[in-house]
N, C-alpha and C. Protein backbone atom coordinates (compact mmCIF):
# COMPACT_ATOMS: atom_id res chain seq x y z
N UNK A 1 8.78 -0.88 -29.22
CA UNK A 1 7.96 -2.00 -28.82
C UNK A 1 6.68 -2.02 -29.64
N UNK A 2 6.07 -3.01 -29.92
CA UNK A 2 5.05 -3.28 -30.37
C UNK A 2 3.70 -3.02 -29.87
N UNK A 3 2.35 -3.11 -30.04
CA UNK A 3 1.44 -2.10 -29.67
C UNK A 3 1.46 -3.92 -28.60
N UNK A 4 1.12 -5.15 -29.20
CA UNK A 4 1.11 -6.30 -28.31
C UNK A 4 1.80 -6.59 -27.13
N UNK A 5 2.73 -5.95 -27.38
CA UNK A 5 3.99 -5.57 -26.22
C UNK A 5 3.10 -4.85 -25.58
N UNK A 6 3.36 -3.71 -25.26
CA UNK A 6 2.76 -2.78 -24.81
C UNK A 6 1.33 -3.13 -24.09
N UNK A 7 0.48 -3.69 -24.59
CA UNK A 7 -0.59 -4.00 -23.77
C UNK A 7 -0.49 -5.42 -22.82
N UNK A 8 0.41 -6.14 -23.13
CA UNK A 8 0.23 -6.89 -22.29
C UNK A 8 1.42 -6.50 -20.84
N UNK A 9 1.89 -5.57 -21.40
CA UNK A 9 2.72 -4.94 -19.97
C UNK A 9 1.65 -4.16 -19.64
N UNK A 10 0.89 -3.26 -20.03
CA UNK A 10 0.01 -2.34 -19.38
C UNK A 10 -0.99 -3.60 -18.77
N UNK A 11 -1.54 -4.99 -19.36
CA UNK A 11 -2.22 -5.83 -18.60
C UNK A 11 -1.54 -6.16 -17.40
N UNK A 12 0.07 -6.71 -17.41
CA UNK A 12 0.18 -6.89 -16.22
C UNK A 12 0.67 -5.86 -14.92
N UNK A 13 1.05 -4.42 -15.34
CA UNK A 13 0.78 -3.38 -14.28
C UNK A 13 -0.01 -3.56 -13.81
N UNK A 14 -1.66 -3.39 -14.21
CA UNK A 14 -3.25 -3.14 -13.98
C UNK A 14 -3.36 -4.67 -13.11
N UNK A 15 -2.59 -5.70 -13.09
CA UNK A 15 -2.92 -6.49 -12.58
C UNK A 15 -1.93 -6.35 -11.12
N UNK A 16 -0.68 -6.22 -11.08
CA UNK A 16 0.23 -5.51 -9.91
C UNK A 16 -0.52 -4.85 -9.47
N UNK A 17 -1.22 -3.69 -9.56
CA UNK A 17 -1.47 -2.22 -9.32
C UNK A 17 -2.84 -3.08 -8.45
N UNK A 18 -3.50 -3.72 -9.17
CA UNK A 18 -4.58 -4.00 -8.61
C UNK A 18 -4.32 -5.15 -7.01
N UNK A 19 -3.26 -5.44 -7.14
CA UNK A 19 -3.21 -6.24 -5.79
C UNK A 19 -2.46 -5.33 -4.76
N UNK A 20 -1.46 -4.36 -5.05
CA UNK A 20 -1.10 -3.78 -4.54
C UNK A 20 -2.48 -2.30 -3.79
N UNK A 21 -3.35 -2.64 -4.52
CA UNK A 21 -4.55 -1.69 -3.92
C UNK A 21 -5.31 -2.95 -2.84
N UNK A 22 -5.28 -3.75 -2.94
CA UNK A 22 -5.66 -5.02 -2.02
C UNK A 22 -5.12 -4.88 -0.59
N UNK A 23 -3.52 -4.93 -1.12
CA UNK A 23 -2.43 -5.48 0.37
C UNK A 23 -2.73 -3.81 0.66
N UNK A 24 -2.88 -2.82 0.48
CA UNK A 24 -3.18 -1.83 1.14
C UNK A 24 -4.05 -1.23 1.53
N UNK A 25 -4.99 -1.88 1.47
CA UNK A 25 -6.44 -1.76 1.84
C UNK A 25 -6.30 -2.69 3.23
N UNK A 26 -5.53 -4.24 2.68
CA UNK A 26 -5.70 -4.70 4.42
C UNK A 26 -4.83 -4.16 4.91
N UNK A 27 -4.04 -3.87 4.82
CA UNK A 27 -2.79 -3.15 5.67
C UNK A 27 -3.48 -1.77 6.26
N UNK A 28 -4.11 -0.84 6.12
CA UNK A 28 -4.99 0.13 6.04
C UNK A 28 -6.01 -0.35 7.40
N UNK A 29 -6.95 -1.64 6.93
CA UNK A 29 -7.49 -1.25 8.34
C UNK A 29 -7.22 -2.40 9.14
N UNK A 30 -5.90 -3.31 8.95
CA UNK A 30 -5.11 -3.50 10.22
C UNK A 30 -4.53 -2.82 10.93
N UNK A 31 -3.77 -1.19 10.43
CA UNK A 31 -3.39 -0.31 11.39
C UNK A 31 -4.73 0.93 12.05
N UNK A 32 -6.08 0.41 11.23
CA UNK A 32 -7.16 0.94 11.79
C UNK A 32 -7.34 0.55 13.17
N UNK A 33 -7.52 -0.91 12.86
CA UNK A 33 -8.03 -1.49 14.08
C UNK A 33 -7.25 -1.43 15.18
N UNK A 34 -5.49 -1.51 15.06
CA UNK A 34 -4.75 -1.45 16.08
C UNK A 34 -4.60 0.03 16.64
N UNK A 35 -5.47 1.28 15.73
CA UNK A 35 -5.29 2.48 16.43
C UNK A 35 -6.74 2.23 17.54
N UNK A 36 -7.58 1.85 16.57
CA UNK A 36 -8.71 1.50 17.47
C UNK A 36 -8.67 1.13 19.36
N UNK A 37 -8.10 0.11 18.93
CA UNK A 37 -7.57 -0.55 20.47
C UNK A 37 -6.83 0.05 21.30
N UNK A 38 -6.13 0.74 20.94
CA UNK A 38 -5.04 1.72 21.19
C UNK A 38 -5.68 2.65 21.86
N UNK A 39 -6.82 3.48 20.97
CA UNK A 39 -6.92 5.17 21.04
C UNK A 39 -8.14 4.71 22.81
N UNK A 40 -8.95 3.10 22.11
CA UNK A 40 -9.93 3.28 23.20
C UNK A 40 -9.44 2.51 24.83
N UNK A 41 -8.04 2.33 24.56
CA UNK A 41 -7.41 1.84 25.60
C UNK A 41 -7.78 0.81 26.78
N UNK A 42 -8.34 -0.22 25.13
CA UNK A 42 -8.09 -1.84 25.89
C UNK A 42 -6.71 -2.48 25.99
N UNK A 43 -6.78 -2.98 27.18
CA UNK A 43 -5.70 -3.78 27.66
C UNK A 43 -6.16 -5.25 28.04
N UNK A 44 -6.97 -5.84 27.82
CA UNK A 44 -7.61 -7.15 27.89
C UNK A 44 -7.52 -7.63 29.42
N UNK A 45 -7.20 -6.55 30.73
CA UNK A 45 -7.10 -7.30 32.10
C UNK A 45 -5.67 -7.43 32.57
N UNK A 46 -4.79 -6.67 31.81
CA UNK A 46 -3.69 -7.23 32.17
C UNK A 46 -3.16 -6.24 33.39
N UNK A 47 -1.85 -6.55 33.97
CA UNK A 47 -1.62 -6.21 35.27
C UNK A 47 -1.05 -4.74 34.66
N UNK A 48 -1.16 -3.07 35.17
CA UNK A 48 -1.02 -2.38 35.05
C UNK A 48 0.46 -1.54 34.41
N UNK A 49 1.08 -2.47 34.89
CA UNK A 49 2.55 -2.58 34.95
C UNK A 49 3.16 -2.66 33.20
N UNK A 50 2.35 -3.51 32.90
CA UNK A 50 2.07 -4.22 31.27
C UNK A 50 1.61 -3.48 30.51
N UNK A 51 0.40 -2.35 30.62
CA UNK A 51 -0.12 -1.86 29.84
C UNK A 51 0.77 -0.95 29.19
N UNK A 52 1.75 -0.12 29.92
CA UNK A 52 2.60 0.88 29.07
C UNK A 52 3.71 -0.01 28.07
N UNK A 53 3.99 -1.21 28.57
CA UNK A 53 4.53 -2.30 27.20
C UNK A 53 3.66 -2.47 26.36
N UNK A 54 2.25 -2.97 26.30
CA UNK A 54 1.46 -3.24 25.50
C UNK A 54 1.22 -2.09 24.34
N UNK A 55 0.79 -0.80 24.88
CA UNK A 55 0.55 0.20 24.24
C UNK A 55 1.95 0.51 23.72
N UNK A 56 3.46 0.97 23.62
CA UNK A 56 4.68 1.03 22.98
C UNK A 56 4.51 -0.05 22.09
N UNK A 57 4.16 -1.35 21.93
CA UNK A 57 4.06 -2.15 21.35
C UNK A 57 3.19 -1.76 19.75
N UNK A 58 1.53 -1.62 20.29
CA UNK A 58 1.11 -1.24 19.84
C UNK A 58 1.79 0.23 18.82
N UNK A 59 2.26 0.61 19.37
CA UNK A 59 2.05 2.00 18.60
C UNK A 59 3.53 1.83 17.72
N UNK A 60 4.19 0.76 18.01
CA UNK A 60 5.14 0.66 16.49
C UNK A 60 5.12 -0.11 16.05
N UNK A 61 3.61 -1.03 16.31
CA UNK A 61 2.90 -1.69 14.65
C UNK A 61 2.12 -0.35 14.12
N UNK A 62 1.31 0.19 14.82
CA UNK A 62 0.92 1.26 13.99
C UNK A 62 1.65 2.07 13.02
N UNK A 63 2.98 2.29 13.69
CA UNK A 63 3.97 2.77 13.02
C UNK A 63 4.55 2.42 11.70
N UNK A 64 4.91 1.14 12.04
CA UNK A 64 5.47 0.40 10.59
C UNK A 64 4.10 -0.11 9.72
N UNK A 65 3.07 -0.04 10.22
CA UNK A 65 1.79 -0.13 9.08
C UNK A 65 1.73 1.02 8.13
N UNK A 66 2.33 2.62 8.88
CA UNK A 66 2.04 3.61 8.09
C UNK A 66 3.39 3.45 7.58
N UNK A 67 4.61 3.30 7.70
CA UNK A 67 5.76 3.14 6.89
C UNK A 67 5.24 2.10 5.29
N UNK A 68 4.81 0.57 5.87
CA UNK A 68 4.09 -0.02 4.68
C UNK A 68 3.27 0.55 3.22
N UNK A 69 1.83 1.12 4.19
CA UNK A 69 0.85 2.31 3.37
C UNK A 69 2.17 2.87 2.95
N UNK A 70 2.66 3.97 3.49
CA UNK A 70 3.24 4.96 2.75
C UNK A 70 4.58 4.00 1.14
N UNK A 71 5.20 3.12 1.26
CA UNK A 71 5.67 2.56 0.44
C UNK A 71 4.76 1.87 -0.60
N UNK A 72 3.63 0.94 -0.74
CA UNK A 72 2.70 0.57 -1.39
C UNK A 72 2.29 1.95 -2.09
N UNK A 73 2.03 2.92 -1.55
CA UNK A 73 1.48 4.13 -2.18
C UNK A 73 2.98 4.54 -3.19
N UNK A 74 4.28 4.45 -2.69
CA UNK A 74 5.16 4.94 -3.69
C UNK A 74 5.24 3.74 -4.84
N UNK A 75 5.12 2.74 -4.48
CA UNK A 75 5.21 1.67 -5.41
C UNK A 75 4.25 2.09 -6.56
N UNK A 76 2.44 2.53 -6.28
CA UNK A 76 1.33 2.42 -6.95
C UNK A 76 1.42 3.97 -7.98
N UNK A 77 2.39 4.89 -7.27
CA UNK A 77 2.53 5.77 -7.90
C UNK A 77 3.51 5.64 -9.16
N UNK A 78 4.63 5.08 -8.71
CA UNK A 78 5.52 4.21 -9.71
C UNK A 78 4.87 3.35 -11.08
N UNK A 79 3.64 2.60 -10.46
CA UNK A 79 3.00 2.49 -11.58
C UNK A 79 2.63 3.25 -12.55
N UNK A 80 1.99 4.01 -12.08
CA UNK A 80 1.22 5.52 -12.92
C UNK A 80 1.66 6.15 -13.63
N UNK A 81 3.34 6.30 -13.51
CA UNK A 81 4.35 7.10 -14.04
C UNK A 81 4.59 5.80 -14.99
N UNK A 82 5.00 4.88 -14.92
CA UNK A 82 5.14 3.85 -16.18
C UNK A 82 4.15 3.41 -17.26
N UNK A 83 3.03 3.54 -16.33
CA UNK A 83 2.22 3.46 -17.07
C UNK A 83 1.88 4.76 -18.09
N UNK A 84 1.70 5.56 -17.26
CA UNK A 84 2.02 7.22 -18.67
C UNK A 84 2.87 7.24 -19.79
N UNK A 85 4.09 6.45 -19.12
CA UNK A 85 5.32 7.03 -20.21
C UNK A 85 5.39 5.95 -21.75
N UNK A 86 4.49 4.87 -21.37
CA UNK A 86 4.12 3.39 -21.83
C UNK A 86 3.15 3.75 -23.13
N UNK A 87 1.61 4.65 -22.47
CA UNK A 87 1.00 5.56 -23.07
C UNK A 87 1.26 6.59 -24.18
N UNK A 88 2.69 7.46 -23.90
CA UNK A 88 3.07 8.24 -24.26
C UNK A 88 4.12 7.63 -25.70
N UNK A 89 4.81 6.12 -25.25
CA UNK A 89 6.04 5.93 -26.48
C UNK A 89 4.64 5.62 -27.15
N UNK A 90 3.71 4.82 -26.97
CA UNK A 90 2.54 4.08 -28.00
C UNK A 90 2.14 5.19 -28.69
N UNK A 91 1.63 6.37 -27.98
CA UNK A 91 1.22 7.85 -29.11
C UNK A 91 2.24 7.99 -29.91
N UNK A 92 3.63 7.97 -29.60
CA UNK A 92 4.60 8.59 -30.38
C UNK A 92 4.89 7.08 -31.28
N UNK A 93 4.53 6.13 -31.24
CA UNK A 93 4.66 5.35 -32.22
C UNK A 93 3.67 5.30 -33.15
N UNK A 94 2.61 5.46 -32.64
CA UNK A 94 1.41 5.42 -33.68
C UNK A 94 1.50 6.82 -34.92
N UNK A 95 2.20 8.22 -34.10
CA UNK A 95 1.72 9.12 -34.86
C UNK A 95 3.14 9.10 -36.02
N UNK A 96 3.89 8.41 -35.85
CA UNK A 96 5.31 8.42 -36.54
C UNK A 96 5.04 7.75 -38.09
């Protein structure tokens, strides 16, 4: 590949990479806030009966928020590694 090649794929990783640090940042403290509510055990008034639905509820959005985080993080790592190896053919083209 060409060095033009090459940077405009490394531009558009850095531009992936950079939204993917976005959606996981809100994703991050949407499962903040729902531990929040959770840990300080509001139930907004509801009839007692409800609250142990509400809270199960709660706690497997929390759940699949950290399933999310944890995938965004394999995705962003995925970057890093392409982006190295991207790094690495460009050295070995330049020094050839």
């Amino acid at each position: 590949m060409d060095r033009r090649h090459n940077d405009r794929l490394l531009y558009f990783y850095n531009e992936a990479f950079a939204e993917l640090y976005v959606i996981n940042t809100i994703v991050q403290m949407t499962k903040k806030s729902c531990e929040d509510t959770e840990f300080s055990g509001q139930y907004y008034g509801i009839p007692e009966e409800n609250t142990a639905k509400l809270s199960a509820e709660r706690n497997n959005y929390i759940n699949m928020l950290t399933l999310v985080t944890e995938r965004i993080s394999n995705v962003m790592q995925l970057k890093l590694s392409m982006e190295k190896e991207l790094t690495l053919q460009e050295n070995a083209d330049n020094c050839c």
